[in-house]
PDB file of N, CA and C in Angstrom:
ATOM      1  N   UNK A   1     -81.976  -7.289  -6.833  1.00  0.00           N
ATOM      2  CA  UNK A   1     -81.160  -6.475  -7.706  1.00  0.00           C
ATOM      3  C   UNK A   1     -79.789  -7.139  -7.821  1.00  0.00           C
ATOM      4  N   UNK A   2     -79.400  -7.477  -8.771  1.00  0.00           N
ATOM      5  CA  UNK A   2     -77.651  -7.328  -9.447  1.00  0.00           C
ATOM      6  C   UNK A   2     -76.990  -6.867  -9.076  1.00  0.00           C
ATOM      7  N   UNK A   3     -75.456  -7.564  -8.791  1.00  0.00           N
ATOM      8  CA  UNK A   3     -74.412  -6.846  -8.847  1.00  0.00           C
ATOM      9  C   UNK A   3     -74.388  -5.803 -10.520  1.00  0.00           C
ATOM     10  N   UNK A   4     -74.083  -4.789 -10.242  1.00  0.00           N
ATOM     11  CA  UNK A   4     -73.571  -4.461 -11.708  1.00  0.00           C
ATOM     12  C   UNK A   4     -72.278  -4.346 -12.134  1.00  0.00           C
ATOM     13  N   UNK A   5     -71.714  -4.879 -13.444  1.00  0.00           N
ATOM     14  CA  UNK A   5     -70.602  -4.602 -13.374  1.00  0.00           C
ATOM     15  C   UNK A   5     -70.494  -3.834 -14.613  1.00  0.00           C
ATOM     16  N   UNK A   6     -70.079  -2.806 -14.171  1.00  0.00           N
ATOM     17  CA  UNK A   6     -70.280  -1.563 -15.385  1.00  0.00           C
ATOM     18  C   UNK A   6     -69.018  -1.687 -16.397  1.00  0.00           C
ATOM     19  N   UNK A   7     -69.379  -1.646 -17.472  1.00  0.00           N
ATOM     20  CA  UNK A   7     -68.762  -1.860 -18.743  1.00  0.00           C
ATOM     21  C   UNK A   7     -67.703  -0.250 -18.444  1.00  0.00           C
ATOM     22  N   UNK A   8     -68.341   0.654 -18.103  1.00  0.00           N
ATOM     23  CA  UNK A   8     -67.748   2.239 -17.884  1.00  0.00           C
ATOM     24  C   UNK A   8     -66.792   2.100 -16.225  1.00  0.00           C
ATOM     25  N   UNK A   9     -65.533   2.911 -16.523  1.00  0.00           N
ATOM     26  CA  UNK A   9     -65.408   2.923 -14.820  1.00  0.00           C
ATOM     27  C   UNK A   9     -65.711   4.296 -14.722  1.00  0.00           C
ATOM     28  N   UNK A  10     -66.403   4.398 -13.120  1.00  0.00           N
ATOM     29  CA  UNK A  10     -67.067   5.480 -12.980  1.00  0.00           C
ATOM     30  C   UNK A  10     -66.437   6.391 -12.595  1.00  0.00           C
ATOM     31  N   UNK A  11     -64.847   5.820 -11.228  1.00  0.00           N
ATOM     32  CA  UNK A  11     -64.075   6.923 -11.188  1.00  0.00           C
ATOM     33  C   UNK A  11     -62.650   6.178 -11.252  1.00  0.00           C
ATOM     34  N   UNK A  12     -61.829   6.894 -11.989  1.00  0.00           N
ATOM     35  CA  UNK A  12     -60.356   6.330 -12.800  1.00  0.00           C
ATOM     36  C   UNK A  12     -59.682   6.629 -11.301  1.00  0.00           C
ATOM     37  N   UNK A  13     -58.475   5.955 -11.082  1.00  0.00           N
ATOM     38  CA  UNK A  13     -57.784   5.598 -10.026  1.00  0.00           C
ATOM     39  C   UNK A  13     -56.231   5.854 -10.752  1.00  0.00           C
ATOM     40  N   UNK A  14     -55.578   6.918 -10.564  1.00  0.00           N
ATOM     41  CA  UNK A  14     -53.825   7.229 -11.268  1.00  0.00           C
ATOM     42  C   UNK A  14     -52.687   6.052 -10.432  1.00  0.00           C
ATOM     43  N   UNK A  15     -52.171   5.863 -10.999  1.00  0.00           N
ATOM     44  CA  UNK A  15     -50.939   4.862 -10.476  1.00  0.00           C
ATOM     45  C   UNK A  15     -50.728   5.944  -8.897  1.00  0.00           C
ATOM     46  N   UNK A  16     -50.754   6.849  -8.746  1.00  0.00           N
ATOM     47  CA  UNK A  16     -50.399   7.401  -7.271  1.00  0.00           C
ATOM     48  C   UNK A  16     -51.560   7.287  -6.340  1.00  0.00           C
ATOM     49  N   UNK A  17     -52.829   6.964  -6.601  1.00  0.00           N
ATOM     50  CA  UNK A  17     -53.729   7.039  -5.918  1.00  0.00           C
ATOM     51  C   UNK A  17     -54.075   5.212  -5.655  1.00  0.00           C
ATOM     52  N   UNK A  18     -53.228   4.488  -6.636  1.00  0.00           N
ATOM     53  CA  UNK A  18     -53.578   3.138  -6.336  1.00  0.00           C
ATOM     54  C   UNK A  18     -53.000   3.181  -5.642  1.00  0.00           C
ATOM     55  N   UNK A  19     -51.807   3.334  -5.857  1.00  0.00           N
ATOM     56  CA  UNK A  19     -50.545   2.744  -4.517  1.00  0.00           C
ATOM     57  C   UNK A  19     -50.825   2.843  -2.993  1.00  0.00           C
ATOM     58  N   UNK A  20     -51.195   4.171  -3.302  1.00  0.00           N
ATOM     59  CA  UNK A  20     -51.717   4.592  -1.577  1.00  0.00           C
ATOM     60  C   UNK A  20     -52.857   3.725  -1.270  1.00  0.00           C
ATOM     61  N   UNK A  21     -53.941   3.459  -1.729  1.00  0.00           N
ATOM     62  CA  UNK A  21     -55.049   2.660  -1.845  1.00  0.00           C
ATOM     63  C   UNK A  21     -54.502   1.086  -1.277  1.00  0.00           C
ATOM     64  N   UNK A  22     -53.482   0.608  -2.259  1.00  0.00           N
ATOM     65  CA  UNK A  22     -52.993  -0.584  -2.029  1.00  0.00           C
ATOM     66  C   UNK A  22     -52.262  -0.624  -0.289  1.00  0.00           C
ATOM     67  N   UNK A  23     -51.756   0.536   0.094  1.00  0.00           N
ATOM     68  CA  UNK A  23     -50.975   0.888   0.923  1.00  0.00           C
ATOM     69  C   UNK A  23     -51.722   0.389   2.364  1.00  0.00           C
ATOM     70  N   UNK A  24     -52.757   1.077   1.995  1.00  0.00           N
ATOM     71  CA  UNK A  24     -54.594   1.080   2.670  1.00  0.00           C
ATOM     72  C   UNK A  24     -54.548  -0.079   3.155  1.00  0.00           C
ATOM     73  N   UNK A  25     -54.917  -0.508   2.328  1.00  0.00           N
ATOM     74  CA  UNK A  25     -55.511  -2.162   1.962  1.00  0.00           C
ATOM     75  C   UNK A  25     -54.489  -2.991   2.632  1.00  0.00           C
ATOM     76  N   UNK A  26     -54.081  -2.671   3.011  1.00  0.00           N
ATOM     77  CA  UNK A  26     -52.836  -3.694   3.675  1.00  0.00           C
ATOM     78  C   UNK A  26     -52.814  -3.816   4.980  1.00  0.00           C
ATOM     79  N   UNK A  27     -53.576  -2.818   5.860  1.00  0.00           N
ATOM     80  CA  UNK A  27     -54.081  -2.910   7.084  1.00  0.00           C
ATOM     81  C   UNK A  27     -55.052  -4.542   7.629  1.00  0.00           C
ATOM     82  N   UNK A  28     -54.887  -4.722   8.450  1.00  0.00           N
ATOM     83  CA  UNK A  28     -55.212  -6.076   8.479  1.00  0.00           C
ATOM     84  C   UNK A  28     -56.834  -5.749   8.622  1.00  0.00           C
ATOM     85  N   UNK A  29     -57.379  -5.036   9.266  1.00  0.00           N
ATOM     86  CA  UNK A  29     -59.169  -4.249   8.995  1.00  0.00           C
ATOM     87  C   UNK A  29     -59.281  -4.457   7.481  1.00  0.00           C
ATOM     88  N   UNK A  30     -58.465  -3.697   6.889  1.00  0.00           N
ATOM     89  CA  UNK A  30     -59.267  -3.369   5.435  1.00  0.00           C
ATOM     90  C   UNK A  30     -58.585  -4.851   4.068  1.00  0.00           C
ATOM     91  N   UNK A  31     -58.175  -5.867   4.758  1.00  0.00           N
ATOM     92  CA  UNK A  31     -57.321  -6.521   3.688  1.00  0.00           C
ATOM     93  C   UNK A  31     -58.608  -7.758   3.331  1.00  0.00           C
ATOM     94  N   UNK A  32     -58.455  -7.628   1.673  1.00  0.00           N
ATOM     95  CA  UNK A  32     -59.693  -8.261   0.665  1.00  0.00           C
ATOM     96  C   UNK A  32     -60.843  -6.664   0.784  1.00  0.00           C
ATOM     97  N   UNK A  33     -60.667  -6.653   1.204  1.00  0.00           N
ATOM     98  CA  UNK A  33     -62.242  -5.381   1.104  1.00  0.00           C
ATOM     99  C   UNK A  33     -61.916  -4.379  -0.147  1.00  0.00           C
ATOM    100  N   UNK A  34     -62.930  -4.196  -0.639  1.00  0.00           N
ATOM    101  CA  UNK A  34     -62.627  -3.476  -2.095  1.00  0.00           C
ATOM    102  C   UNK A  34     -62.852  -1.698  -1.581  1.00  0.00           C
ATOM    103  N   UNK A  35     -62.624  -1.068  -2.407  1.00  0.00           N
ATOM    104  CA  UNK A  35     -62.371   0.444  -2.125  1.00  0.00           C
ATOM    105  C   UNK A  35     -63.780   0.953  -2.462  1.00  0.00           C
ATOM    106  N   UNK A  36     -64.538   1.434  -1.728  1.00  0.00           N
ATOM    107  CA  UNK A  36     -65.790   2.316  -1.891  1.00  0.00           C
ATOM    108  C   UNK A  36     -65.673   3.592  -1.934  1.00  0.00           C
ATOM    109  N   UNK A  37     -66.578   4.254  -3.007  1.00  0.00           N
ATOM    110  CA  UNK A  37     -65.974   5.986  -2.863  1.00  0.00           C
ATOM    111  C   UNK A  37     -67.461   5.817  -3.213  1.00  0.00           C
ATOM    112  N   UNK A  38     -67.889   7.018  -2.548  1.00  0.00           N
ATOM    113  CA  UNK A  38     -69.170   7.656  -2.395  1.00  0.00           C
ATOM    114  C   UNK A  38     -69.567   9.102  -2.525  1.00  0.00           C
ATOM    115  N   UNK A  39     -70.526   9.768  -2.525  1.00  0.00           N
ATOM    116  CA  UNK A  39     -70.920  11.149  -1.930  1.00  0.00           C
ATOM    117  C   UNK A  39     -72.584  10.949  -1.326  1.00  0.00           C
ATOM    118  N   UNK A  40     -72.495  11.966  -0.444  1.00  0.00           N
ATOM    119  CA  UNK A  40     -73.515  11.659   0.733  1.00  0.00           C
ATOM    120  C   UNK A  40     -73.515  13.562   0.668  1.00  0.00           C
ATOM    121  N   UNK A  41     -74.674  13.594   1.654  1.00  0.00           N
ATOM    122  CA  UNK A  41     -75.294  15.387   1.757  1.00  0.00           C
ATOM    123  C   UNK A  41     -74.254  16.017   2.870  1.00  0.00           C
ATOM    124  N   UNK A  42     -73.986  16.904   2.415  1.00  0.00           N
ATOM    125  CA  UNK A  42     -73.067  17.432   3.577  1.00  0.00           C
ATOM    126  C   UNK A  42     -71.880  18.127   2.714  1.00  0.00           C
ATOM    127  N   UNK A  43     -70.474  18.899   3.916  1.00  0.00           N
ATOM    128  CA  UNK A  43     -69.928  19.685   3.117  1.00  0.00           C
ATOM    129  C   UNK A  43     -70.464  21.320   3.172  1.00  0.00           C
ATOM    130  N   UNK A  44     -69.127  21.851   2.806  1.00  0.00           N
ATOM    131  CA  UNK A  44     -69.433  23.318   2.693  1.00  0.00           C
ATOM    132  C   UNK A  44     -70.337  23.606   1.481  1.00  0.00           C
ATOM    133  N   UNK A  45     -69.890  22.822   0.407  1.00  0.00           N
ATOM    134  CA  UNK A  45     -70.984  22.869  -1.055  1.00  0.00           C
ATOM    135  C   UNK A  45     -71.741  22.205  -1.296  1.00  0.00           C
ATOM    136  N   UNK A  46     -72.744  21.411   0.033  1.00  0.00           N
ATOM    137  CA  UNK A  46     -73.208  20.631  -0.518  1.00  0.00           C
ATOM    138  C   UNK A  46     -73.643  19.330  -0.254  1.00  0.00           C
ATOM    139  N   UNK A  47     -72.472  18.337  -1.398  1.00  0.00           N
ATOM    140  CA  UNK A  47     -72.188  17.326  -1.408  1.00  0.00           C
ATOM    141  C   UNK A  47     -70.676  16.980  -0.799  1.00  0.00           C
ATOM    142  N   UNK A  48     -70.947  16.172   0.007  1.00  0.00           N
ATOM    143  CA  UNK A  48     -68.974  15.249   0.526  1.00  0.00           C
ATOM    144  C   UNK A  48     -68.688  14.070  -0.183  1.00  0.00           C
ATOM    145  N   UNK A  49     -67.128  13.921  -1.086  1.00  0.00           N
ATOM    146  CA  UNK A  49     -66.841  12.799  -1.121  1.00  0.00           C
ATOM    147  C   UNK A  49     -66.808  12.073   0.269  1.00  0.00           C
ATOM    148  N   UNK A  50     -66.124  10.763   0.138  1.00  0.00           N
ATOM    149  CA  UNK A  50     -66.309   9.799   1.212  1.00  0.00           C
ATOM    150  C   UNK A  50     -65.682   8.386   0.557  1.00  0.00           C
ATOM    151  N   UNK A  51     -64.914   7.495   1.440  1.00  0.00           N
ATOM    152  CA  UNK A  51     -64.340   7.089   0.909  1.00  0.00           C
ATOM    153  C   UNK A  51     -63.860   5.452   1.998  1.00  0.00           C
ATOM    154  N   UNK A  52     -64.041   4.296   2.275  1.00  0.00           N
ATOM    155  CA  UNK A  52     -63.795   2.824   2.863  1.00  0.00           C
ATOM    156  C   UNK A  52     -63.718   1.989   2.240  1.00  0.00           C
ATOM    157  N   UNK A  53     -63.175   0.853   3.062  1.00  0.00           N
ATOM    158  CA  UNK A  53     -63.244  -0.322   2.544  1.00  0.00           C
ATOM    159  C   UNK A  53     -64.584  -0.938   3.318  1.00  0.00           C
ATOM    160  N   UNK A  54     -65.074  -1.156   2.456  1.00  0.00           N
ATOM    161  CA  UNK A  54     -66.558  -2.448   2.238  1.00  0.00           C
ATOM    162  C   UNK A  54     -66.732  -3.406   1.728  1.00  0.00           C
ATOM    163  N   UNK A  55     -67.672  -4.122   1.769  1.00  0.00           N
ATOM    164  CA  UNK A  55     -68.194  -4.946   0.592  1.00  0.00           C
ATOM    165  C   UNK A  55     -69.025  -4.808  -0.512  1.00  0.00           C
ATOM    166  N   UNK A  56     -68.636  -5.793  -1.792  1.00  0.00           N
ATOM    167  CA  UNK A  56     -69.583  -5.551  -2.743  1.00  0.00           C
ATOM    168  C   UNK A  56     -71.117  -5.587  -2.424  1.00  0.00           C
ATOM    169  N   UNK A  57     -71.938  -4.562  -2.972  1.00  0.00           N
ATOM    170  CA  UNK A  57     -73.602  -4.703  -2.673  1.00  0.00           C
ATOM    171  C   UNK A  57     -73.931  -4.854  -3.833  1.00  0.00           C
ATOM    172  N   UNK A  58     -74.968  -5.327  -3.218  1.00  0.00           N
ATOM    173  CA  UNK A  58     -76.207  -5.602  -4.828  1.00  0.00           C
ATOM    174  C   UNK A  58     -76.377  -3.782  -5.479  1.00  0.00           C
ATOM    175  N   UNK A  59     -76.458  -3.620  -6.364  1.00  0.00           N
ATOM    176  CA  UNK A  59     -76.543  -2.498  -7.234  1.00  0.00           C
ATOM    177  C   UNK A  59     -75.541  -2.059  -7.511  1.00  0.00           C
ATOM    178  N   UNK A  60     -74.101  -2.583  -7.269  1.00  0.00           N
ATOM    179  CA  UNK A  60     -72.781  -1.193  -7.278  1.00  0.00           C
ATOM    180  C   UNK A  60     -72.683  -1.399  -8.332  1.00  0.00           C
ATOM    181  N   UNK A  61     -70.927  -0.103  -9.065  1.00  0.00           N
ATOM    182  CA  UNK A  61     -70.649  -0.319  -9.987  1.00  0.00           C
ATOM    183  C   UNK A  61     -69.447  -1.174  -9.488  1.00  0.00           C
ATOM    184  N   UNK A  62     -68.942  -1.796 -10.222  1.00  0.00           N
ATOM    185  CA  UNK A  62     -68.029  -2.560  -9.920  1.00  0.00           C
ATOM    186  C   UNK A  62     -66.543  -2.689 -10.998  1.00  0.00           C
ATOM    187  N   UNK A  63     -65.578  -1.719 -10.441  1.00  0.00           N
ATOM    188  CA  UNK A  63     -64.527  -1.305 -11.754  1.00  0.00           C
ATOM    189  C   UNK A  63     -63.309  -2.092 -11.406  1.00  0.00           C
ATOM    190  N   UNK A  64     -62.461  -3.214 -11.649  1.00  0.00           N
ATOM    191  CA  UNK A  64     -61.041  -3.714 -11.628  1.00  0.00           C
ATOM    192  C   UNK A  64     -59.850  -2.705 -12.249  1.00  0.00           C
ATOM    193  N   UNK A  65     -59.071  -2.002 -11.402  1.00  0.00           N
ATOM    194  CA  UNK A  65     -58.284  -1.603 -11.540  1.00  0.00           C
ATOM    195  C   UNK A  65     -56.527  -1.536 -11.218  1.00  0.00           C
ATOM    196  N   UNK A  66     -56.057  -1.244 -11.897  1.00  0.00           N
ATOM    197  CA  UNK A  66     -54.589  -1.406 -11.026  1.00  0.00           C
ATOM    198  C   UNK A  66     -54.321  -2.408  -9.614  1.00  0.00           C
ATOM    199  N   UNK A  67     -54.597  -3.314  -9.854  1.00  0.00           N
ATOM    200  CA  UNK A  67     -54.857  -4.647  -9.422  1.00  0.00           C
ATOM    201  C   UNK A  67     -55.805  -4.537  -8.135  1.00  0.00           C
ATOM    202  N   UNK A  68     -56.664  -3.462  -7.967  1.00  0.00           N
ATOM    203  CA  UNK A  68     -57.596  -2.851  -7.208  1.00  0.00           C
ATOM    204  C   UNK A  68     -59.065  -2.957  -7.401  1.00  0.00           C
ATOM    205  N   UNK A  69     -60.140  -3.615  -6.891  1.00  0.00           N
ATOM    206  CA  UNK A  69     -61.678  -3.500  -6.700  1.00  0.00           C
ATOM    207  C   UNK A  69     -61.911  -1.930  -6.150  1.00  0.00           C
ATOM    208  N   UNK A  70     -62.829  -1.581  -7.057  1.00  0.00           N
ATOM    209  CA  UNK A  70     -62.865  -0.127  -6.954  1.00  0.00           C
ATOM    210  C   UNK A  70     -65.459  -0.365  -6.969  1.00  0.00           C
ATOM    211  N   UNK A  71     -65.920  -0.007  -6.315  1.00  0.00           N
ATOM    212  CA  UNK A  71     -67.501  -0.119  -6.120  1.00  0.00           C
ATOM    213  C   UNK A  71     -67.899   1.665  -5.744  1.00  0.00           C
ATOM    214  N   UNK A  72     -68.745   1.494  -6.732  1.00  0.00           N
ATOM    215  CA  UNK A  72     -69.431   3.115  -6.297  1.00  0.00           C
ATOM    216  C   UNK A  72     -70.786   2.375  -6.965  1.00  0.00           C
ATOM    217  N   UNK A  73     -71.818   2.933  -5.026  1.00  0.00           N
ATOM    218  CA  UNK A  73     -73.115   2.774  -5.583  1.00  0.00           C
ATOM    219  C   UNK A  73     -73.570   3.202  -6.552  1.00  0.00           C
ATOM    220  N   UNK A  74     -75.296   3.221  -6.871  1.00  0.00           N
ATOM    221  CA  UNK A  74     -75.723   4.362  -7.953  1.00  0.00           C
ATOM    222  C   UNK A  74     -76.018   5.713  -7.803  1.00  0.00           C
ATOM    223  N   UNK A  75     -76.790   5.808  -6.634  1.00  0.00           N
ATOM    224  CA  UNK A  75     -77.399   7.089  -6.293  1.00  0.00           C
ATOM    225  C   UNK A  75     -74.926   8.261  -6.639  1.00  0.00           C
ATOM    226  N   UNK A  76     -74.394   7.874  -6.042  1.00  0.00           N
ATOM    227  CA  UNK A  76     -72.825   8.111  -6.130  1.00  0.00           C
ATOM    228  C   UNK A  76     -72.538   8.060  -7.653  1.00  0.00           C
ATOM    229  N   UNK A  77     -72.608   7.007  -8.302  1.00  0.00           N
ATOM    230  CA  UNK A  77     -72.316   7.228  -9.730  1.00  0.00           C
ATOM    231  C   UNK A  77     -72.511   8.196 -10.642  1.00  0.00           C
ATOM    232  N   UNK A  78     -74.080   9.045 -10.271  1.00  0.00           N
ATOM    233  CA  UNK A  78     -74.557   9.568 -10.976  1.00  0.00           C
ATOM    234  C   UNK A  78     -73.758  11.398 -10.629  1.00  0.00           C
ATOM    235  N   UNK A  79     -72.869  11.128  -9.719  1.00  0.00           N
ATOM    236  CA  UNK A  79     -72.087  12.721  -9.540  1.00  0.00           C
ATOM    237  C   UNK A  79     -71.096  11.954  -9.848  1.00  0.00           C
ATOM    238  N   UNK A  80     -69.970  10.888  -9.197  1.00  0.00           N
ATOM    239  CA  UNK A  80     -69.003  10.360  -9.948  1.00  0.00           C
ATOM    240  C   UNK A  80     -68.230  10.056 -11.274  1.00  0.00           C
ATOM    241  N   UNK A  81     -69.472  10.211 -12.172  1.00  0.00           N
ATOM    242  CA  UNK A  81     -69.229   9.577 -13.451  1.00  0.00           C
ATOM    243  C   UNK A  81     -68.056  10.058 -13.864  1.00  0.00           C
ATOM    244  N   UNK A  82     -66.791   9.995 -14.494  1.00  0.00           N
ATOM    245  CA  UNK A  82     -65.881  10.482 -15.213  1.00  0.00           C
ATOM    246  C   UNK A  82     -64.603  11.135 -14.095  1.00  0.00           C
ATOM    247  N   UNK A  83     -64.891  10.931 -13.125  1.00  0.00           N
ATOM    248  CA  UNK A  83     -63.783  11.666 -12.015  1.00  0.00           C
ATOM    249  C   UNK A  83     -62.570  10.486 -12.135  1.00  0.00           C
ATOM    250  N   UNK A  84     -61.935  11.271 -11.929  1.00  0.00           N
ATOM    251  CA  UNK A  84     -60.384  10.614 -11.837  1.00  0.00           C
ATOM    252  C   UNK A  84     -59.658  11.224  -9.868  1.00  0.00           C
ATOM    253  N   UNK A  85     -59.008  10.163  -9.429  1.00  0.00           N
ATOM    254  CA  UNK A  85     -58.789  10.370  -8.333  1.00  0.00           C
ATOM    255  C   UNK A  85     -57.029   9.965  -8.518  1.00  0.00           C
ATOM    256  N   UNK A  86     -56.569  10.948  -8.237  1.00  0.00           N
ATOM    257  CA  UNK A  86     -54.809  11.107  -7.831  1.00  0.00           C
ATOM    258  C   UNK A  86     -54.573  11.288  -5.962  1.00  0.00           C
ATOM    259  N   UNK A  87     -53.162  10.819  -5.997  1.00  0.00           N
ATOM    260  CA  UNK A  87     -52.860  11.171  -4.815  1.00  0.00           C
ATOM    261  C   UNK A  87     -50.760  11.839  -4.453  1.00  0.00           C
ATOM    262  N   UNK A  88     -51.085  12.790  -3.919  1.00  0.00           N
ATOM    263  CA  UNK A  88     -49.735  13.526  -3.823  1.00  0.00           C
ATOM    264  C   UNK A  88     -49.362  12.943  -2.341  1.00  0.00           C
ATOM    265  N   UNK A  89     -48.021  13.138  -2.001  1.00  0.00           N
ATOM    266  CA  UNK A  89     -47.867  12.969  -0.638  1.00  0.00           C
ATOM    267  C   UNK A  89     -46.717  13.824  -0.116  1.00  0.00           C
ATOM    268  N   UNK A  90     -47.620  15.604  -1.027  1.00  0.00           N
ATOM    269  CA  UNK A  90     -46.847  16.569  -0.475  1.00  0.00           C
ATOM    270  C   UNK A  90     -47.065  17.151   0.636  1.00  0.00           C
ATOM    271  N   UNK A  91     -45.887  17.622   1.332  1.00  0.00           N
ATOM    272  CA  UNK A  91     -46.559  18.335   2.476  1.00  0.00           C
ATOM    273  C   UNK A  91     -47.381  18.974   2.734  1.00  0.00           C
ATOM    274  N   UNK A  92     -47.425  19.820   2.100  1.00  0.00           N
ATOM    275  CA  UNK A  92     -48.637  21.139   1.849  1.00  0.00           C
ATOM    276  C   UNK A  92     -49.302  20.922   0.620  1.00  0.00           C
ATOM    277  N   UNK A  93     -51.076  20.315   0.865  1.00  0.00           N
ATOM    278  CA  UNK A  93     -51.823  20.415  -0.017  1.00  0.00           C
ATOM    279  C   UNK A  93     -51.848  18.604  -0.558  1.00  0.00           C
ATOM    280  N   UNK A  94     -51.210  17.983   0.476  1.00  0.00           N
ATOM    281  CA  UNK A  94     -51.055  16.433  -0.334  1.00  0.00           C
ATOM    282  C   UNK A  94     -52.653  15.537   0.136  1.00  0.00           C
ATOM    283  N   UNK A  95     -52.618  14.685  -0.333  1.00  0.00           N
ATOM    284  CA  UNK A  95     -53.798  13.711   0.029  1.00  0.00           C
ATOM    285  C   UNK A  95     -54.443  13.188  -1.099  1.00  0.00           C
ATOM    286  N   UNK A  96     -55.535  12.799  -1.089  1.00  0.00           N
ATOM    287  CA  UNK A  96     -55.986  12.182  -2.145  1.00  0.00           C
ATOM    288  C   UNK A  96     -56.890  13.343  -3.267  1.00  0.00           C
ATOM    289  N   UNK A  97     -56.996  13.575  -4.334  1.00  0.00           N
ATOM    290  CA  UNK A  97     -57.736  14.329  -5.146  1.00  0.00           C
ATOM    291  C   UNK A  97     -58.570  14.167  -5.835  1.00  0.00           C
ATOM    292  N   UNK A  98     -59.619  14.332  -6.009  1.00  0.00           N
ATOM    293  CA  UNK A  98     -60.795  14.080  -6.655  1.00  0.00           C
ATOM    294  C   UNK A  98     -60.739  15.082  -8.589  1.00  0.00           C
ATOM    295  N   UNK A  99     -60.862  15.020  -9.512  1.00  0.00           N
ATOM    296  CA  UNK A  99     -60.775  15.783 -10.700  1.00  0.00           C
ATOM    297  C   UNK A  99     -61.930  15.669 -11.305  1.00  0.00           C
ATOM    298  N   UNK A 100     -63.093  15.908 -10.459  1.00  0.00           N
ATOM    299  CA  UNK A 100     -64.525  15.660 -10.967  1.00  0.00           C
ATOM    300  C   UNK A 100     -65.359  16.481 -11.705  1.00  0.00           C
ATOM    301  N   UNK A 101     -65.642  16.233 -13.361  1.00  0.00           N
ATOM    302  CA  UNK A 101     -66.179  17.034 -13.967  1.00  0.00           C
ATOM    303  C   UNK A 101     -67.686  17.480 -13.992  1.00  0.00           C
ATOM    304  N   UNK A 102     -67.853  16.485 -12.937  1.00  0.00           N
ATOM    305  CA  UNK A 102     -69.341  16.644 -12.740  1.00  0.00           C
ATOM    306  C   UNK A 102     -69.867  18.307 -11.255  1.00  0.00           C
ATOM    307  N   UNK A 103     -68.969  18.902 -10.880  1.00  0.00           N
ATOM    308  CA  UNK A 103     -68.772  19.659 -10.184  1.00  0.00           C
ATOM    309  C   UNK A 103     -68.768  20.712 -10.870  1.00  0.00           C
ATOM    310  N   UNK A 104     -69.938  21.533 -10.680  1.00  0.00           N
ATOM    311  CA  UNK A 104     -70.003  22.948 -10.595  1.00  0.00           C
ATOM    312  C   UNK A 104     -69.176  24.031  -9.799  1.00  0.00           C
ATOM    313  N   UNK A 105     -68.729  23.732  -8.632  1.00  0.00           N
ATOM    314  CA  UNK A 105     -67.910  23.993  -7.801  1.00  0.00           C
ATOM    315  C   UNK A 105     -67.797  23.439  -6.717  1.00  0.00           C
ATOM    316  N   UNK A 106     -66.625  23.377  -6.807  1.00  0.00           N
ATOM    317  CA  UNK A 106     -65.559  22.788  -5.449  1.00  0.00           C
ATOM    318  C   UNK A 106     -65.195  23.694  -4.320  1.00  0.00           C
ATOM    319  N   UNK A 107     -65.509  23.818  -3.196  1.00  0.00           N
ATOM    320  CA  UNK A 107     -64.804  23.679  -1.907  1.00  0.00           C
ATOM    321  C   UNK A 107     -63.547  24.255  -1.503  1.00  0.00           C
ATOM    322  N   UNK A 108     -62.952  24.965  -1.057  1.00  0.00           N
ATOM    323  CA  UNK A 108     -61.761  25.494  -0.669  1.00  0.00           C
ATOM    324  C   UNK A 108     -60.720  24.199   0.016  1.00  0.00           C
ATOM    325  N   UNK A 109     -61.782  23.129   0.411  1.00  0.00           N
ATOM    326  CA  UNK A 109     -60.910  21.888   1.565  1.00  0.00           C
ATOM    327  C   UNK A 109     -61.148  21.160   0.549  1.00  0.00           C
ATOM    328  N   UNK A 110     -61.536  20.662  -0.706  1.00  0.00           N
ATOM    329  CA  UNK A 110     -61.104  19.631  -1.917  1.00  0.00           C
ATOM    330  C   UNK A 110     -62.235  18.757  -1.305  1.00  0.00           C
ATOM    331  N   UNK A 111     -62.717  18.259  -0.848  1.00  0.00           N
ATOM    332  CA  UNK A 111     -63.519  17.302  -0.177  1.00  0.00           C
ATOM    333  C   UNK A 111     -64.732  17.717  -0.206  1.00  0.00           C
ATOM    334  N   UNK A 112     -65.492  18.825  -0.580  1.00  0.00           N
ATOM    335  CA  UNK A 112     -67.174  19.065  -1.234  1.00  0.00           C
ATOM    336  C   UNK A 112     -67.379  19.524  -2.548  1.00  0.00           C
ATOM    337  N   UNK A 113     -68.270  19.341  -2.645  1.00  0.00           N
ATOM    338  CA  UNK A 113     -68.514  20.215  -3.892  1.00  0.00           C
ATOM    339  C   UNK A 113     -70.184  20.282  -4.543  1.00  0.00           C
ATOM    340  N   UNK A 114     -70.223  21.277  -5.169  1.00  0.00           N
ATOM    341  CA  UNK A 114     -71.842  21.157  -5.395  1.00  0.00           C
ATOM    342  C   UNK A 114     -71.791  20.819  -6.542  1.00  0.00           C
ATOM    343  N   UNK A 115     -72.621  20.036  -7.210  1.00  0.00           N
ATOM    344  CA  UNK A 115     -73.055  19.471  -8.697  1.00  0.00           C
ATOM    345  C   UNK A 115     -73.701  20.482  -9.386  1.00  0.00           C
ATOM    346  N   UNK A 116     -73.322  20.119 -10.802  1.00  0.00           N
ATOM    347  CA  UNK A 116     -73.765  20.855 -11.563  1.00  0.00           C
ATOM    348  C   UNK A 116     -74.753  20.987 -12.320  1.00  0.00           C
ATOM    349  N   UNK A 117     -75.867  21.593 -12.736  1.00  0.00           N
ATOM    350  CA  UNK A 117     -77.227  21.412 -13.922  1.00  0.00           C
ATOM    351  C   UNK A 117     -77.326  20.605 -14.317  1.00  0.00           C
TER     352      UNK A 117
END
């Protein structure tokens, strides 16, 4: 199987969520490793985002962003599609955010959610 490199990005990355990302990435563990965002079974609703630095695999999507490698497998793409990820670094309620339209409902802790029909 192919790398894929998807013509679509699957989840958009806001200038506040790169930075922090980049911020990441600067750890001497995670430096060159591209940003993986996932969902896996689990969660109060469900499904859990999830989120490392890895390497590219055969099947990902593969999105260049804000001078950022951004990879979401497929089985992940297919709840990912169209999410946009921000990040606040307010006291109360800050961290990274997921704006996923593919969610039927979300989670009280921002971090599950169950998919929709």
């Amino acid at each position: 199987m192919e790398t894929v490199t998807a013509s679509e990005t699957v989840v958009q990355l806001t200038p506040n969520a790169a930075a922090e990302v980049r911020a990441m990435q600067a750890k001497p563990e995670n430096v060159g490793k591209p940003l993986r965002l996932y969902v896996e079974q689990g969660g109060c609703s469900g499904l859990q985002y999830g989120m490392t630095f890895d390497e590219e695999r055969p099947g990902d999507h593969v999105s260049r962003q804000h001078d950022l490698t951004v990879v979401v497998d497929e089985f992940s793409a297919q709840y990912l599609r169209g999410t946009v990820m921000d990040f606040s670094d307010a006291l109360t309620g800050g961290g990274f955010k997921l704006n996923n339209p593919n969610a039927k409902q979300s989670c009280g802790c921002g971090k599950s959610f169950e998919a929709g029909a």
